[in-house]
PDB file of N, CA and C in Angstrom:
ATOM      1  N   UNK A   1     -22.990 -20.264  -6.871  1.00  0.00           N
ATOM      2  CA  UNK A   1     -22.721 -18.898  -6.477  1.00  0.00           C
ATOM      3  C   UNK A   1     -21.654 -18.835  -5.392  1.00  0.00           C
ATOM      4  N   UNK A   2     -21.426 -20.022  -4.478  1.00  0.00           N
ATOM      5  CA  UNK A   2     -20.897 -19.911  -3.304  1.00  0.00           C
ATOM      6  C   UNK A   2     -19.381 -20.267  -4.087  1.00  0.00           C
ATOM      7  N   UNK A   3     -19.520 -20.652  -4.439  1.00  0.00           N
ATOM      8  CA  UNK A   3     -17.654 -20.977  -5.634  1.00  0.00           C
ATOM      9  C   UNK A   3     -17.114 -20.258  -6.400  1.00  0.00           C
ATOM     10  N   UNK A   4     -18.322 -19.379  -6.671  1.00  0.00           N
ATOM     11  CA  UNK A   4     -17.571 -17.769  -7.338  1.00  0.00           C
ATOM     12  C   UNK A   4     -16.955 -17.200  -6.533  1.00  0.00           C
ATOM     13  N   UNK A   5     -17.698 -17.138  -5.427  1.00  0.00           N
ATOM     14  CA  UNK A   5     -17.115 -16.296  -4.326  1.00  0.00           C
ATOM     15  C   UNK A   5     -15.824 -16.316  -3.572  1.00  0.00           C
ATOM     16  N   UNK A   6     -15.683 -17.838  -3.671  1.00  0.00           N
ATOM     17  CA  UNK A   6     -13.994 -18.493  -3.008  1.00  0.00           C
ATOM     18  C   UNK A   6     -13.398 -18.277  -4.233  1.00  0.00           C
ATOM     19  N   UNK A   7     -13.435 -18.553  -5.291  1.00  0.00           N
ATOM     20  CA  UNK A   7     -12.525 -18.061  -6.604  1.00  0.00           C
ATOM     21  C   UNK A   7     -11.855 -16.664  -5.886  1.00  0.00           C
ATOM     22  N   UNK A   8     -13.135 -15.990  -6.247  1.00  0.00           N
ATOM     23  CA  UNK A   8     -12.864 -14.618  -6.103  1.00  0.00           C
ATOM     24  C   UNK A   8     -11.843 -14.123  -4.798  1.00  0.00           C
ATOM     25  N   UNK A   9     -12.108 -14.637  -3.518  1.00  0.00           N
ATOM     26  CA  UNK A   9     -11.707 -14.661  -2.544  1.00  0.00           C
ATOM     27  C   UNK A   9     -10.055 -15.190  -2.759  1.00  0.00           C
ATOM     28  N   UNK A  10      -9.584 -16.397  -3.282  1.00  0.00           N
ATOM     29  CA  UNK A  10      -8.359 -16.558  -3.775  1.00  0.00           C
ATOM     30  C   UNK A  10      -7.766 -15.997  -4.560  1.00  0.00           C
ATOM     31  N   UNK A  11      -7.840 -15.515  -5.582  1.00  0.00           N
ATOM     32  CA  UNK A  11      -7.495 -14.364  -6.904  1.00  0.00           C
ATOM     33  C   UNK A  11      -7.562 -13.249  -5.862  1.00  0.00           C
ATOM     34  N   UNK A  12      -7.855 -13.099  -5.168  1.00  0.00           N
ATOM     35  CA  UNK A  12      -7.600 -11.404  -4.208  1.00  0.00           C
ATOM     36  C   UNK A  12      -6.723 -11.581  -3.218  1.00  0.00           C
ATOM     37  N   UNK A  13      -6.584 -12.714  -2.662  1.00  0.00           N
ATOM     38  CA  UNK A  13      -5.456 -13.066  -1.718  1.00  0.00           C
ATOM     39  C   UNK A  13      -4.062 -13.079  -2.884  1.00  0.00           C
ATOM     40  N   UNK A  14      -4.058 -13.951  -3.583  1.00  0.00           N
ATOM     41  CA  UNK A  14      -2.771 -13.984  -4.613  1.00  0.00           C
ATOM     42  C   UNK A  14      -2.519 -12.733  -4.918  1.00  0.00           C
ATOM     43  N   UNK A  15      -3.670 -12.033  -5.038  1.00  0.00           N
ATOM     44  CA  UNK A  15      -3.274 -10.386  -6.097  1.00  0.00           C
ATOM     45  C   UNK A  15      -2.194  -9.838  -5.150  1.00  0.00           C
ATOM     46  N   UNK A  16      -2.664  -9.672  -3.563  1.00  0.00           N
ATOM     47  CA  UNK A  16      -2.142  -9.441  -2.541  1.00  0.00           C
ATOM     48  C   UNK A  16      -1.250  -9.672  -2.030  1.00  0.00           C
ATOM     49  N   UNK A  17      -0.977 -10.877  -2.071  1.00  0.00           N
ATOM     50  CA  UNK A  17       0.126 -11.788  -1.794  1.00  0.00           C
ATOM     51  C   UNK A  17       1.655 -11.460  -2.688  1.00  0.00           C
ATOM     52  N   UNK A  18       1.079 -11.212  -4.315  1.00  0.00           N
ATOM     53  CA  UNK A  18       1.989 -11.022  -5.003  1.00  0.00           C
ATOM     54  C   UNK A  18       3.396  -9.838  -4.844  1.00  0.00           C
ATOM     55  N   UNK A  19       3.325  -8.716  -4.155  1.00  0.00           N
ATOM     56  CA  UNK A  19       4.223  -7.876  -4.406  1.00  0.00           C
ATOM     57  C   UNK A  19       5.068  -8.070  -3.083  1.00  0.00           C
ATOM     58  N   UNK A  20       4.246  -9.279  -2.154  1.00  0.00           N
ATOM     59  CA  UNK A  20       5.228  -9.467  -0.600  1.00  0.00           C
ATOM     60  C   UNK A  20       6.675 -10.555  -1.340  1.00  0.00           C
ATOM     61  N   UNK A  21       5.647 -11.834  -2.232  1.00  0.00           N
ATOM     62  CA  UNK A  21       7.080 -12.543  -2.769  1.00  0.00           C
ATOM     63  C   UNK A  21       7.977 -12.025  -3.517  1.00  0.00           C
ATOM     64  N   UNK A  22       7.669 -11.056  -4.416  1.00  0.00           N
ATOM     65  CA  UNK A  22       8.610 -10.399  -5.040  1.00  0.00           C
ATOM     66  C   UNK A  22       9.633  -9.578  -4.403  1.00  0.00           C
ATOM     67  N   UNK A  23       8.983  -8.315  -3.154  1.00  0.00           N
ATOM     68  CA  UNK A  23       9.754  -7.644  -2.782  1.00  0.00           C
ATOM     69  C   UNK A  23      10.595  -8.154  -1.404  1.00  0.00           C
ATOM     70  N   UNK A  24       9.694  -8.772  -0.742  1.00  0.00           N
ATOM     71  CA  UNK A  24      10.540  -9.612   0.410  1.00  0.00           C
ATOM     72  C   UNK A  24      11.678 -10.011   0.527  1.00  0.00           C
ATOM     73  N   UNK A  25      12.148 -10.710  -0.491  1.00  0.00           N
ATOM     74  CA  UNK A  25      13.549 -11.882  -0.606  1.00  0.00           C
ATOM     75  C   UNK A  25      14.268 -10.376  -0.785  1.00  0.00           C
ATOM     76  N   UNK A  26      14.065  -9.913  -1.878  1.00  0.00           N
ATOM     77  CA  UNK A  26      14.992  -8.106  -2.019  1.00  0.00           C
ATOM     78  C   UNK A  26      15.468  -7.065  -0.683  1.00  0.00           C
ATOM     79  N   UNK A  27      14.537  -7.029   0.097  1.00  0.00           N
ATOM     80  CA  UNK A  27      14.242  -6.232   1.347  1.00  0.00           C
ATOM     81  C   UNK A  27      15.250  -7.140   2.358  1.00  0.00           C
ATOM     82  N   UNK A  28      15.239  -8.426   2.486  1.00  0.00           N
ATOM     83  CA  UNK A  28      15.964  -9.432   3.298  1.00  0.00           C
ATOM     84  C   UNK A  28      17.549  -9.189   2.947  1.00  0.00           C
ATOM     85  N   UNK A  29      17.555  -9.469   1.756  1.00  0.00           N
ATOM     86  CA  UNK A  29      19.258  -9.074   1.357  1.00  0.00           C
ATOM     87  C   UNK A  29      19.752  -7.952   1.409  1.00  0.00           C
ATOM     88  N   UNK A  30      18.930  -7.101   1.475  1.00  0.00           N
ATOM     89  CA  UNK A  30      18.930  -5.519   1.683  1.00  0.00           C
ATOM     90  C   UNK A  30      19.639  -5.418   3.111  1.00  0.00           C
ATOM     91  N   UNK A  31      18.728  -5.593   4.310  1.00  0.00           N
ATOM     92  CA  UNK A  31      18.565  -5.777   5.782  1.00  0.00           C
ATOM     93  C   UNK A  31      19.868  -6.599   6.221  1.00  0.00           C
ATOM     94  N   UNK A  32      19.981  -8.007   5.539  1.00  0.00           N
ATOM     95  CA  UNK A  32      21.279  -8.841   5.790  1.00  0.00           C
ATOM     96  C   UNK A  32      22.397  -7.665   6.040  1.00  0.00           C
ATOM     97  N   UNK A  33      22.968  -7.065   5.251  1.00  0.00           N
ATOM     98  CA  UNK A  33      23.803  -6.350   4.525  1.00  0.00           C
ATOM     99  C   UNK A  33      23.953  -4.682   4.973  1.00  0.00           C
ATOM    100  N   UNK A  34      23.056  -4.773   6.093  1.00  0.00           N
ATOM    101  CA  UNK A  34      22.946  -3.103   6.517  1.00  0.00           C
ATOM    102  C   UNK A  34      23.570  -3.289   7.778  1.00  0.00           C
ATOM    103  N   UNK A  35      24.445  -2.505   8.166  1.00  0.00           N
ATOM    104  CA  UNK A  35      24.769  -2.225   9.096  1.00  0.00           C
ATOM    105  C   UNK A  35      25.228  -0.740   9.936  1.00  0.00           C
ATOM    106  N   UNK A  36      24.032  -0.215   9.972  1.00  0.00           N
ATOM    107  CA  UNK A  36      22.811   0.484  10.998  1.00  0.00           C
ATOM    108  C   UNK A  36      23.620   0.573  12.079  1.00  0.00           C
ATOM    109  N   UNK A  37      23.775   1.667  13.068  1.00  0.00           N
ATOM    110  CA  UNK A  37      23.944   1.887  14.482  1.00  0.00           C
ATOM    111  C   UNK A  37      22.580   1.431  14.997  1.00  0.00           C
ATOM    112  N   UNK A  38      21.010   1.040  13.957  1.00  0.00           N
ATOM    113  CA  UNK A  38      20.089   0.926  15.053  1.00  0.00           C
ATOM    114  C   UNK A  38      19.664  -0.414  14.626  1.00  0.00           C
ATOM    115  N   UNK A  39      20.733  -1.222  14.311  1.00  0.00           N
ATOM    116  CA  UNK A  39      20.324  -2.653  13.638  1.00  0.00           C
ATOM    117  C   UNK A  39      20.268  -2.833  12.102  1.00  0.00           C
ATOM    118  N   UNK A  40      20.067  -4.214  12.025  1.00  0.00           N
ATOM    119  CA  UNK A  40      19.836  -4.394  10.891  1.00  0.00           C
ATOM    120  C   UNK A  40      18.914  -4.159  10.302  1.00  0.00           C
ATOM    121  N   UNK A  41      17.289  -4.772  11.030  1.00  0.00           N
ATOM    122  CA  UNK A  41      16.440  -4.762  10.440  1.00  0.00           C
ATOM    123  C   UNK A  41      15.134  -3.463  11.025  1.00  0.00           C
ATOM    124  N   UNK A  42      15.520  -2.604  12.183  1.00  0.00           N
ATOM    125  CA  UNK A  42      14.952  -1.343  12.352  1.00  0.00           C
ATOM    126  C   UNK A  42      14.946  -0.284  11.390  1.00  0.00           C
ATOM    127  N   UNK A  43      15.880   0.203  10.798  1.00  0.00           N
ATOM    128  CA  UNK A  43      15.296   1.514   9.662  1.00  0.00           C
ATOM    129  C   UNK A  43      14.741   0.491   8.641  1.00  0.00           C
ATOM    130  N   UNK A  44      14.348  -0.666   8.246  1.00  0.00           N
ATOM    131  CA  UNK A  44      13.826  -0.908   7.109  1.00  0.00           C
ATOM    132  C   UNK A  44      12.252  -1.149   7.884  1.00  0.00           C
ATOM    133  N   UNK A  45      12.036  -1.605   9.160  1.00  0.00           N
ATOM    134  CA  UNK A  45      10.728  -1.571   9.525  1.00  0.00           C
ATOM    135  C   UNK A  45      10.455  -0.290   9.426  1.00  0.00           C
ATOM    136  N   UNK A  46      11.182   1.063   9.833  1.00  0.00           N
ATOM    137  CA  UNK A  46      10.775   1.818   9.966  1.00  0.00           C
ATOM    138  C   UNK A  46      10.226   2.543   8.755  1.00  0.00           C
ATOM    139  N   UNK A  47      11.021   2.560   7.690  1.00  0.00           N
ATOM    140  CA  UNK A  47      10.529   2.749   6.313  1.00  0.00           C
ATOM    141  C   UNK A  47       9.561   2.397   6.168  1.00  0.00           C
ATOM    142  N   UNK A  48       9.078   1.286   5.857  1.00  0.00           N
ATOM    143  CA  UNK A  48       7.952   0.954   5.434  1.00  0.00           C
ATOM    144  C   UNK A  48       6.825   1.034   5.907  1.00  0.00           C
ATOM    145  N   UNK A  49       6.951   1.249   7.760  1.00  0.00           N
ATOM    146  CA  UNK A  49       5.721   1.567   8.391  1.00  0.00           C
ATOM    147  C   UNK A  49       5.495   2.994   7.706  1.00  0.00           C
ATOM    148  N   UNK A  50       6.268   3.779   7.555  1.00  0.00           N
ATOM    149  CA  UNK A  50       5.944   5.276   7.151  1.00  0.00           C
ATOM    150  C   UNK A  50       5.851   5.012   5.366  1.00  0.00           C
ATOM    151  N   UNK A  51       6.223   4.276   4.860  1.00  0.00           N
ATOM    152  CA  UNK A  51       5.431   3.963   3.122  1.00  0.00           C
ATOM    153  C   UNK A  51       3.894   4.079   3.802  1.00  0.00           C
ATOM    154  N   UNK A  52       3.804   2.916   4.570  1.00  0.00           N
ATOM    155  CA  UNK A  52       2.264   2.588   4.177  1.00  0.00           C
ATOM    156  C   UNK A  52       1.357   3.587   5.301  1.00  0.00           C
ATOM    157  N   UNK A  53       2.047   4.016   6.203  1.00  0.00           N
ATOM    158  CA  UNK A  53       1.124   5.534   6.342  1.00  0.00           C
ATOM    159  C   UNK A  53       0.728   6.157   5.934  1.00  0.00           C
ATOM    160  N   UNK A  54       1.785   6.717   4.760  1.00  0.00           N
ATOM    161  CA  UNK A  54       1.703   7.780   4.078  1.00  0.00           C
ATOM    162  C   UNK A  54       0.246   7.026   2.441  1.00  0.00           C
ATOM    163  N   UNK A  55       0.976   5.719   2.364  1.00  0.00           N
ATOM    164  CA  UNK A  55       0.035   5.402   0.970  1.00  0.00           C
ATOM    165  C   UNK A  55      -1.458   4.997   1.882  1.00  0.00           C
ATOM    166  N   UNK A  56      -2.075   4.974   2.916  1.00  0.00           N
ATOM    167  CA  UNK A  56      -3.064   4.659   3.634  1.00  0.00           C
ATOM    168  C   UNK A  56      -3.808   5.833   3.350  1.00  0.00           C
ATOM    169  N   UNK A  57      -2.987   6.617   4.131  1.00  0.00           N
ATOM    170  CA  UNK A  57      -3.619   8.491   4.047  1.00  0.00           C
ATOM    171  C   UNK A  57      -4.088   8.945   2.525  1.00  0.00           C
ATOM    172  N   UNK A  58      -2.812   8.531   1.307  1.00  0.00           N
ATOM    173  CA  UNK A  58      -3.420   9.149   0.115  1.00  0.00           C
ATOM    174  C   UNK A  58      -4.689   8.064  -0.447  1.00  0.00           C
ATOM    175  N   UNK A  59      -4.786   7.075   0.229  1.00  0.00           N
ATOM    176  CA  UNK A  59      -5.967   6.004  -0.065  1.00  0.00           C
ATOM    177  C   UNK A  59      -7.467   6.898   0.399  1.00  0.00           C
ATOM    178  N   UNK A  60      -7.514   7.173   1.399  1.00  0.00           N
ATOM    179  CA  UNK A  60      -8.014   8.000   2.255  1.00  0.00           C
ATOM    180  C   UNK A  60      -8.998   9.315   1.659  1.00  0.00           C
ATOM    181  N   UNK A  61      -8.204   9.860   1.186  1.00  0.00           N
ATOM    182  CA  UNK A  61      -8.252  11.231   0.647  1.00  0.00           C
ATOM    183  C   UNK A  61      -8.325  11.251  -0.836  1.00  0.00           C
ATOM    184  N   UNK A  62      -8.205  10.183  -1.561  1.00  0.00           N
ATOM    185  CA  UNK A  62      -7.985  10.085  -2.531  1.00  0.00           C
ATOM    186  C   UNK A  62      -9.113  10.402  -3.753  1.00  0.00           C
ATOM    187  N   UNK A  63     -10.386  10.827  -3.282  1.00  0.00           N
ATOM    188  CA  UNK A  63     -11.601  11.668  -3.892  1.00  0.00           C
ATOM    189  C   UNK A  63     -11.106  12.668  -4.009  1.00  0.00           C
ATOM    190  N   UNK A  64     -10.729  13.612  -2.656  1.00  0.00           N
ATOM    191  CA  UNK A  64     -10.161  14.832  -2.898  1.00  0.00           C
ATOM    192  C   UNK A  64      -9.112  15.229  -3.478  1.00  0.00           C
ATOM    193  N   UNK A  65      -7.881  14.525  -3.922  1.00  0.00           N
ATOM    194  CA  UNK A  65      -7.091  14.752  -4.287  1.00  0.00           C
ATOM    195  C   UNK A  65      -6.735  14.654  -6.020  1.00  0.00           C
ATOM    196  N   UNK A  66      -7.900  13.715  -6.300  1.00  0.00           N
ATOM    197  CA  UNK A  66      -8.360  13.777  -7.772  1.00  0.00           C
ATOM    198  C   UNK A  66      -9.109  14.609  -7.955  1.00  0.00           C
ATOM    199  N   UNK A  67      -9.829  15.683  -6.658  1.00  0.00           N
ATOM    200  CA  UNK A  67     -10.755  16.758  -7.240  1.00  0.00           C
ATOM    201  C   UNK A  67      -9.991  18.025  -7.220  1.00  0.00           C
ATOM    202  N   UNK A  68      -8.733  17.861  -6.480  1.00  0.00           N
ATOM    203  CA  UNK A  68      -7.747  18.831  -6.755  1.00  0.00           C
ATOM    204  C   UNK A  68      -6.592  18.341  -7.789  1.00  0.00           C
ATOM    205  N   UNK A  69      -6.763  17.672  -8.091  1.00  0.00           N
ATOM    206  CA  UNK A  69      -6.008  17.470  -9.936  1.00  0.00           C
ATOM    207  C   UNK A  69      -6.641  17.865 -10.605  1.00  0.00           C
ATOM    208  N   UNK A  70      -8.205  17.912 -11.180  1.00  0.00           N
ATOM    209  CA  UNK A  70      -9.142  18.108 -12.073  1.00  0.00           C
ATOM    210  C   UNK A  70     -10.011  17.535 -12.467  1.00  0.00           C
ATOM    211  N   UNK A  71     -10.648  16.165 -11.482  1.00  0.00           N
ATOM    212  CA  UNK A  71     -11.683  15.644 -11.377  1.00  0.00           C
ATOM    213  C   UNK A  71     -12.953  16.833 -11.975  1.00  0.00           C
ATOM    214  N   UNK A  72     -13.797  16.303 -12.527  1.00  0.00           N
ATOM    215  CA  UNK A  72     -14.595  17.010 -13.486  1.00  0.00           C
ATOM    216  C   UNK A  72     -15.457  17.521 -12.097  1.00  0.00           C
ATOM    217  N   UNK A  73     -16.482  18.166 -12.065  1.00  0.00           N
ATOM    218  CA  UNK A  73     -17.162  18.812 -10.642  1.00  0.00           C
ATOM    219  C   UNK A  73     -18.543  17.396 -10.808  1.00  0.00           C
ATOM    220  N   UNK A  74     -19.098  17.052 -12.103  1.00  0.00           N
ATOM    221  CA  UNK A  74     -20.025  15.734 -11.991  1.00  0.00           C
ATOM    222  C   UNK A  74     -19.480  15.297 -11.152  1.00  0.00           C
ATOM    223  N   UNK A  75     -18.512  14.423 -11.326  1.00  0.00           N
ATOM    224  CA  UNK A  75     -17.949  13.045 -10.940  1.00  0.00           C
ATOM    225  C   UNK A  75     -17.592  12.827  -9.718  1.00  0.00           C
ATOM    226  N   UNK A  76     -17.556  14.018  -8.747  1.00  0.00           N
ATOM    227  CA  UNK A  76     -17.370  14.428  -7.290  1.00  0.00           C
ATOM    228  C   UNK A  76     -18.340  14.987  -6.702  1.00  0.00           C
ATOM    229  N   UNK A  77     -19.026  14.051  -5.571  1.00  0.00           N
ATOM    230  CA  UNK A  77     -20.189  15.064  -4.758  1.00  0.00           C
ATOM    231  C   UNK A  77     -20.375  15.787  -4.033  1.00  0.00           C
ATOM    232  N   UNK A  78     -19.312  15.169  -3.102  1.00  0.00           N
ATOM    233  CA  UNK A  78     -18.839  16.635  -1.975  1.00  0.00           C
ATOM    234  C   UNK A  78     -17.305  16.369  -1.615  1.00  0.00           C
ATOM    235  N   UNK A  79     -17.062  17.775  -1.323  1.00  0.00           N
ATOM    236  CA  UNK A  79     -15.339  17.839  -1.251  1.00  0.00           C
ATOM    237  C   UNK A  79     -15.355  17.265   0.587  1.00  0.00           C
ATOM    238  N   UNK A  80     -14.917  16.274   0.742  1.00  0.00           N
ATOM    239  CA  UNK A  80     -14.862  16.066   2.544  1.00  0.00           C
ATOM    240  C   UNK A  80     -13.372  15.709   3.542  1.00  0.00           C
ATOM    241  N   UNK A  81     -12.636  15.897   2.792  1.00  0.00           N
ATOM    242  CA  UNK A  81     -11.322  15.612   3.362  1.00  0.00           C
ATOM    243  C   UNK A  81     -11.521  16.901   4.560  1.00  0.00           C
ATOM    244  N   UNK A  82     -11.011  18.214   4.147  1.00  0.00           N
ATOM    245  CA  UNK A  82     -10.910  19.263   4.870  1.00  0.00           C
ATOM    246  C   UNK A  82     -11.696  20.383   5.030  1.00  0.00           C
TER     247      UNK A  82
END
């Protein structure tokens, strides 16, 4: 049971892991190549801190926001965002 669990535990790190090797090396040559009055690599931190704000928040809320698409009224128990 305890070896399922590290499986599992590795297959979720890789899952995770996966979209940093892909997009990283892209984002780097990106950054190389910018030349920013506020640096090279400041508006791309800054971007992305505000990606993953913004995708945190719709993580967040994300009951309610399928119950304001058309989540069926079953399948939702209480509306609690706002």
């Amino acid at each position: 049971m305890v070896a399922a669990g590290v499986q599992f535990g590795w297959a979720l790190q890789l899952s995770l892991l996966t979209p940093y090797i892909q997009v990283l090396p892209c984002v780097r040559i990106w950054s190389d190549k910018c030349s920013s009055k506020y640096g090279r690599r400041q508006p791309f931190i800054l971007a992305g801190s505000l990606m993953i704000s913004v995708a945190v928040t719709i993580i967040g809320f994300s009951a309610d926001i399928g119950y304001l698409l058309g989540d069926a009224d079953e399948d939702h128990r209480n509306f609690k965002g706002t």
